[in-house]
C-alpha atoms as a PDB file:
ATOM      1  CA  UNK A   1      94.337 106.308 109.206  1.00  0.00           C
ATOM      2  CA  UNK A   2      91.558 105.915 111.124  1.00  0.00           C
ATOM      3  CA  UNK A   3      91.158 109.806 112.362  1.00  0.00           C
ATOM      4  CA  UNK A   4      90.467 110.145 108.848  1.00  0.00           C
ATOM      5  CA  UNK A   5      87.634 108.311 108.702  1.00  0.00           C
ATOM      6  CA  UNK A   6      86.465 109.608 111.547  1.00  0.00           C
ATOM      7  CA  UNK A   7      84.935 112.700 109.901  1.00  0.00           C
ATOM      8  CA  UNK A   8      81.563 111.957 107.998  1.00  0.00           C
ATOM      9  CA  UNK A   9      81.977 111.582 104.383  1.00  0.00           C
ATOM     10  CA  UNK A  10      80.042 114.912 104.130  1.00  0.00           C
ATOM     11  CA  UNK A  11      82.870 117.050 105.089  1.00  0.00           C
ATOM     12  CA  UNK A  12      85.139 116.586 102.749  1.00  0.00           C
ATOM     13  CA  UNK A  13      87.457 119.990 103.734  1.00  0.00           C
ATOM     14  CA  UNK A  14      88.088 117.928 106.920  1.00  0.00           C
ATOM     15  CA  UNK A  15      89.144 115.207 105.443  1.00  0.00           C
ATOM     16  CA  UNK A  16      91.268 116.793 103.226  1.00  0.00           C
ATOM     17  CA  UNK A  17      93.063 118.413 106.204  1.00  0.00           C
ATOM     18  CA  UNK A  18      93.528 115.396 107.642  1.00  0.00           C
ATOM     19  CA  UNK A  19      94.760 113.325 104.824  1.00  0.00           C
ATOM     20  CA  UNK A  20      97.614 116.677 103.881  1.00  0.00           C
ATOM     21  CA  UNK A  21      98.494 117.056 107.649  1.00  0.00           C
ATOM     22  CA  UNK A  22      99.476 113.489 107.592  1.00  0.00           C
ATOM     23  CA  UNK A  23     101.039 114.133 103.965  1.00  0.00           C
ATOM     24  CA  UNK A  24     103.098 116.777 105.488  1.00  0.00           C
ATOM     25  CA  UNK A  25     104.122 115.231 108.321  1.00  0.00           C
ATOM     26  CA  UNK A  26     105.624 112.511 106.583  1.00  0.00           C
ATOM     27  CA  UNK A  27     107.299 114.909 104.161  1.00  0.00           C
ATOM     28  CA  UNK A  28     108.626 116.087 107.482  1.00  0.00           C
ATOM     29  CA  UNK A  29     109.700 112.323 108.917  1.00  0.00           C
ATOM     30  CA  UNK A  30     111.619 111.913 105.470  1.00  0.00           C
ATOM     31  CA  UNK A  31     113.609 115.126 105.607  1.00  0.00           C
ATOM     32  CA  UNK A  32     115.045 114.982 109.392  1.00  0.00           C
ATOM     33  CA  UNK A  33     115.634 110.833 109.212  1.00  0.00           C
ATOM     34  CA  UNK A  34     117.318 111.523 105.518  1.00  0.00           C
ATOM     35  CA  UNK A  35     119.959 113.856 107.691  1.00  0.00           C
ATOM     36  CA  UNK A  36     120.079 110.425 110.470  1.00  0.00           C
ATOM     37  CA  UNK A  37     120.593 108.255 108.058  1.00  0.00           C
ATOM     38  CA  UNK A  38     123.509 107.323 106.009  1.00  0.00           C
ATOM     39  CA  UNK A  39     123.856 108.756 101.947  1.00  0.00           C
ATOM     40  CA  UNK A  40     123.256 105.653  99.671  1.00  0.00           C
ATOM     41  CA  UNK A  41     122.920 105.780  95.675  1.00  0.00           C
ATOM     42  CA  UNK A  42     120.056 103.226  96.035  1.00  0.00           C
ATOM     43  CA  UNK A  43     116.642 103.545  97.049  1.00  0.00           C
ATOM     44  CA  UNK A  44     116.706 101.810 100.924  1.00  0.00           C
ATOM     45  CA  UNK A  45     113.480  99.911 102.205  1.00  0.00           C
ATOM     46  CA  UNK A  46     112.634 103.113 104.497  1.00  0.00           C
ATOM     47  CA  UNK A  47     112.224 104.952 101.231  1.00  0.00           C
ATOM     48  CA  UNK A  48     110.312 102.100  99.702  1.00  0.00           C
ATOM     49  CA  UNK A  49     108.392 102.306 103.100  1.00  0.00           C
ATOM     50  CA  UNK A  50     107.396 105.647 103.042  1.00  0.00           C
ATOM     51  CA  UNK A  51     106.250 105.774  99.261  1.00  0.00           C
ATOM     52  CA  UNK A  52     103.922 102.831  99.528  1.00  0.00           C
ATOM     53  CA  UNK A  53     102.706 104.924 102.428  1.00  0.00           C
ATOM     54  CA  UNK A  54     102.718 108.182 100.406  1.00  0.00           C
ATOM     55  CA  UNK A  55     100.770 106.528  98.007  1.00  0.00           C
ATOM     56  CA  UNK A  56      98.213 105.032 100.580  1.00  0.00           C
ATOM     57  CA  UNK A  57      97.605 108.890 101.846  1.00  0.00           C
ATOM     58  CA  UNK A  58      97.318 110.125  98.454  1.00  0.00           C
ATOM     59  CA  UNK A  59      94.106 107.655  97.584  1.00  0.00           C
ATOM     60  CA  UNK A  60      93.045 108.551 100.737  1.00  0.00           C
ATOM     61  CA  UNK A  61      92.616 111.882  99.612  1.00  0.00           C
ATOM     62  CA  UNK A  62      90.631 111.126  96.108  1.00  0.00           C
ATOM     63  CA  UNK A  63      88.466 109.628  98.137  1.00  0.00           C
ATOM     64  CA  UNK A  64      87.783 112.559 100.319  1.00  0.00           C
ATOM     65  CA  UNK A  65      87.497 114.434  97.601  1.00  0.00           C
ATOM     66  CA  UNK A  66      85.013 112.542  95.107  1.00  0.00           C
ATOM     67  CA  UNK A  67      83.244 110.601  97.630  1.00  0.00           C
ATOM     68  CA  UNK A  68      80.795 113.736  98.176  1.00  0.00           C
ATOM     69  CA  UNK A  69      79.976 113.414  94.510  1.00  0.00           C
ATOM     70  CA  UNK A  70      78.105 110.562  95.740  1.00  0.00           C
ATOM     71  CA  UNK A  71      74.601 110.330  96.638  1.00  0.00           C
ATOM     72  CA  UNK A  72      73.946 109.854 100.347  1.00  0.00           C
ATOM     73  CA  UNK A  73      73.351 106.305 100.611  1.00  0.00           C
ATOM     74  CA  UNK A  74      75.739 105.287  97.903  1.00  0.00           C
ATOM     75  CA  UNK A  75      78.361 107.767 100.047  1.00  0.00           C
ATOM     76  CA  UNK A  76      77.603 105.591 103.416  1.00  0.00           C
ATOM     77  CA  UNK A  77      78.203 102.700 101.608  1.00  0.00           C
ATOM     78  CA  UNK A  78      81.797 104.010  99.668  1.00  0.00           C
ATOM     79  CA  UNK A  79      82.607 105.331 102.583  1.00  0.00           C
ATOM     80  CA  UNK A  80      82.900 102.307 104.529  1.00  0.00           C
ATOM     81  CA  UNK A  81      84.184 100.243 101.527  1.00  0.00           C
ATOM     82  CA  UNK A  82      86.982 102.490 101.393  1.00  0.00           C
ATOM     83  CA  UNK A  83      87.864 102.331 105.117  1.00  0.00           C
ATOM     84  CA  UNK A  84      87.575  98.355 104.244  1.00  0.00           C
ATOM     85  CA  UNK A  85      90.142  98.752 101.111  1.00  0.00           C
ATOM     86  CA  UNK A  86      92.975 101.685 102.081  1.00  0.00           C
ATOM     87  CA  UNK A  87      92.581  99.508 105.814  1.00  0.00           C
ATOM     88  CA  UNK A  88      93.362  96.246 104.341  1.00  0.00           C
ATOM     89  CA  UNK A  89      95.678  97.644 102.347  1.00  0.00           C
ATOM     90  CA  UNK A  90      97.958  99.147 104.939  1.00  0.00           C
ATOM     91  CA  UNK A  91      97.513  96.110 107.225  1.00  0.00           C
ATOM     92  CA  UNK A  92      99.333  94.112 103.303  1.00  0.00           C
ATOM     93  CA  UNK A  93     102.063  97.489 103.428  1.00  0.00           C
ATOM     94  CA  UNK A  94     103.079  96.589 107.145  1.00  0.00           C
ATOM     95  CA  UNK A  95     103.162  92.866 106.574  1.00  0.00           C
ATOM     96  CA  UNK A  96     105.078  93.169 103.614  1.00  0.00           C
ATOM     97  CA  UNK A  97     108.238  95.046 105.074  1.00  0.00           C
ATOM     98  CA  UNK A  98     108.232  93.585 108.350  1.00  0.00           C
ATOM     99  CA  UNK A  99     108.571  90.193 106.372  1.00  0.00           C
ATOM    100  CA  UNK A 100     111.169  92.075 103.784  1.00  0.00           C
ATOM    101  CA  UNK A 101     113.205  93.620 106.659  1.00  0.00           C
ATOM    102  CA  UNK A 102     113.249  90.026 108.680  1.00  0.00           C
ATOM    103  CA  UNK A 103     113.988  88.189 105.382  1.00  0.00           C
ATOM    104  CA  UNK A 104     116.943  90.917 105.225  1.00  0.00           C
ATOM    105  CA  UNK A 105     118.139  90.547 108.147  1.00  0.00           C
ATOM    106  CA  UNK A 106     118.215  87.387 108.485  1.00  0.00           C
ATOM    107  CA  UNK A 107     119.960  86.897 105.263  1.00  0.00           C
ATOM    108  CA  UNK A 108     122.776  89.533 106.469  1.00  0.00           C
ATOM    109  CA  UNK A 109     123.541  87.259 109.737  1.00  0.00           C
ATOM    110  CA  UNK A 110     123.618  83.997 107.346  1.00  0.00           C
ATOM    111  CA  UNK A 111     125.863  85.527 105.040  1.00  0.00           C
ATOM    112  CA  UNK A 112     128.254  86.858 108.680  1.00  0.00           C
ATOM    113  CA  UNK A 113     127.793  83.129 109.623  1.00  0.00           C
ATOM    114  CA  UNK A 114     125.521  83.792 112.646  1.00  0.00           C
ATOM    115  CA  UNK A 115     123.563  81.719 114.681  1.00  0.00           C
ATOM    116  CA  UNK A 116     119.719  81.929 112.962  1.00  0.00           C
ATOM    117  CA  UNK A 117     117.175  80.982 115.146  1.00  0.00           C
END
Protein backbone atom coordinates (compact mmCIF):
# COMPACT_ATOMS: atom_id res chain seq x y z
CA UNK A 1 0.00 0.00 0.00
CA UNK A 2 2.61 2.09 0.61
CA UNK A 3 4.20 2.15 -3.17
CA UNK A 4 1.07 3.85 -3.73
CA UNK A 5 1.62 6.58 -1.82
CA UNK A 6 4.78 6.87 -2.88
CA UNK A 7 3.88 8.85 -6.02
CA UNK A 8 3.00 12.63 -5.31
CA UNK A 9 -0.60 13.29 -5.19
CA UNK A 10 -0.03 15.25 -8.47
CA UNK A 11 0.22 12.28 -10.62
CA UNK A 12 -2.71 10.80 -10.40
CA UNK A 13 -2.19 8.33 -13.80
CA UNK A 14 0.51 6.77 -11.54
CA UNK A 15 -1.41 6.16 -8.96
CA UNK A 16 -4.02 4.80 -10.77
CA UNK A 17 -1.59 2.23 -12.24
CA UNK A 18 -0.58 1.33 -9.14
CA UNK A 19 -3.78 0.96 -7.31
CA UNK A 20 -5.26 -1.46 -10.81
CA UNK A 21 -1.89 -3.40 -10.96
CA UNK A 22 -2.50 -4.36 -7.44
CA UNK A 23 -6.37 -4.79 -8.38
CA UNK A 24 -5.32 -7.17 -10.97
CA UNK A 25 -3.03 -9.00 -9.27
CA UNK A 26 -5.33 -9.95 -6.73
CA UNK A 27 -7.95 -10.82 -9.34
CA UNK A 28 -5.08 -13.05 -10.33
CA UNK A 29 -4.31 -14.54 -6.51
CA UNK A 30 -8.19 -15.36 -6.40
CA UNK A 31 -8.39 -17.27 -9.66
CA UNK A 32 -5.22 -19.76 -9.30
CA UNK A 33 -5.87 -20.31 -5.20
CA UNK A 34 -9.83 -20.83 -6.19
CA UNK A 35 -8.36 -23.97 -8.45
CA UNK A 36 -6.00 -24.94 -4.85
CA UNK A 37 -8.61 -24.74 -2.86
CA UNK A 38 -11.48 -26.94 -2.17
CA UNK A 39 -15.35 -26.06 -3.89
CA UNK A 40 -17.58 -24.86 -0.93
CA UNK A 41 -21.28 -23.36 -1.32
CA UNK A 42 -20.29 -20.76 1.35
CA UNK A 43 -18.31 -17.79 1.21
CA UNK A 44 -14.76 -19.00 3.20
CA UNK A 45 -12.74 -16.31 5.29
CA UNK A 46 -10.07 -16.14 2.28
CA UNK A 47 -12.92 -14.77 0.23
CA UNK A 48 -14.04 -12.53 3.03
CA UNK A 49 -10.22 -11.69 3.12
CA UNK A 50 -9.74 -10.68 -0.18
CA UNK A 51 -13.00 -8.48 -0.53
CA UNK A 52 -12.28 -6.36 2.50
CA UNK A 53 -9.01 -6.03 0.65
CA UNK A 54 -10.70 -5.41 -2.74
CA UNK A 55 -12.54 -2.86 -1.19
CA UNK A 56 -9.45 -1.19 0.56
CA UNK A 57 -7.78 -0.94 -3.18
CA UNK A 58 -10.84 0.34 -4.64
CA UNK A 59 -10.91 3.64 -2.13
CA UNK A 60 -7.53 3.74 -2.77
CA UNK A 61 -8.23 4.52 -6.16
CA UNK A 62 -11.05 7.44 -5.58
CA UNK A 63 -8.59 8.90 -3.88
CA UNK A 64 -6.10 8.94 -6.63
CA UNK A 65 -8.46 10.03 -8.68
CA UNK A 66 -10.26 13.12 -6.88
CA UNK A 67 -7.48 14.05 -4.72
CA UNK A 68 -6.01 16.26 -7.73
CA UNK A 69 -9.29 18.12 -7.63
CA UNK A 70 -7.79 19.51 -4.64
CA UNK A 71 -5.93 22.60 -4.24
CA UNK A 72 -2.23 22.13 -3.49
CA UNK A 73 -2.07 22.58 0.09
CA UNK A 74 -5.43 21.08 0.84
CA UNK A 75 -3.96 17.97 -1.57
CA UNK A 76 -0.69 17.69 0.86
CA UNK A 77 -2.81 17.61 3.60
CA UNK A 78 -5.61 14.76 2.04
CA UNK A 79 -2.97 13.15 0.90
CA UNK A 80 -1.42 12.26 4.04
CA UNK A 81 -4.81 11.89 5.85
CA UNK A 82 -5.59 9.28 3.51
CA UNK A 83 -2.31 7.34 3.89
CA UNK A 84 -3.35 7.84 7.81
CA UNK A 85 -7.06 6.30 7.12
CA UNK A 86 -6.74 3.34 4.17
CA UNK A 87 -3.23 2.60 6.60
CA UNK A 88 -5.11 2.25 9.73
CA UNK A 89 -7.58 0.64 8.13
CA UNK A 90 -5.66 -2.29 6.73
CA UNK A 91 -3.58 -2.56 9.93
CA UNK A 92 -8.00 -3.17 11.60
CA UNK A 93 -8.42 -5.78 8.15
CA UNK A 94 -5.24 -7.86 9.27
CA UNK A 95 -6.09 -7.81 12.94
CA UNK A 96 -9.45 -8.77 12.37
CA UNK A 97 -8.84 -12.20 10.50
CA UNK A 98 -5.82 -13.17 12.18
CA UNK A 99 -8.06 -12.95 15.42
CA UNK A 100 -11.14 -14.65 13.28
CA UNK A 101 -8.88 -17.43 11.87
CA UNK A 102 -7.24 -18.10 15.59
CA UNK A 103 -10.73 -17.86 17.17
CA UNK A 104 -11.54 -20.61 14.35
CA UNK A 105 -9.13 -22.61 14.88
CA UNK A 106 -9.07 -22.82 18.05
CA UNK A 107 -12.69 -23.55 18.26
CA UNK A 108 -12.16 -26.56 15.63
CA UNK A 109 -9.44 -28.28 18.09
CA UNK A 110 -11.98 -27.68 21.18
CA UNK A 111 -14.72 -29.14 19.42
CA UNK A 112 -11.85 -32.48 18.27
CA UNK A 113 -11.09 -32.35 22.07
CA UNK A 114 -7.50 -31.06 21.68
CA UNK A 115 -5.14 -29.81 23.95
CA UNK A 116 -5.65 -25.63 23.75
CA UNK A 117 -2.89 -23.85 24.93
Amino acid sequence: ERGHFAAQPSEPMERLSVAFTLLLTMAAYKITVTDMIPQVSYETLLDQFLLCNFFLLVAMAVVSAVLPQAGQDAEDLADRVCLALLGAIWCLIQAWFVAKAWSRERSERLGRGGLVI
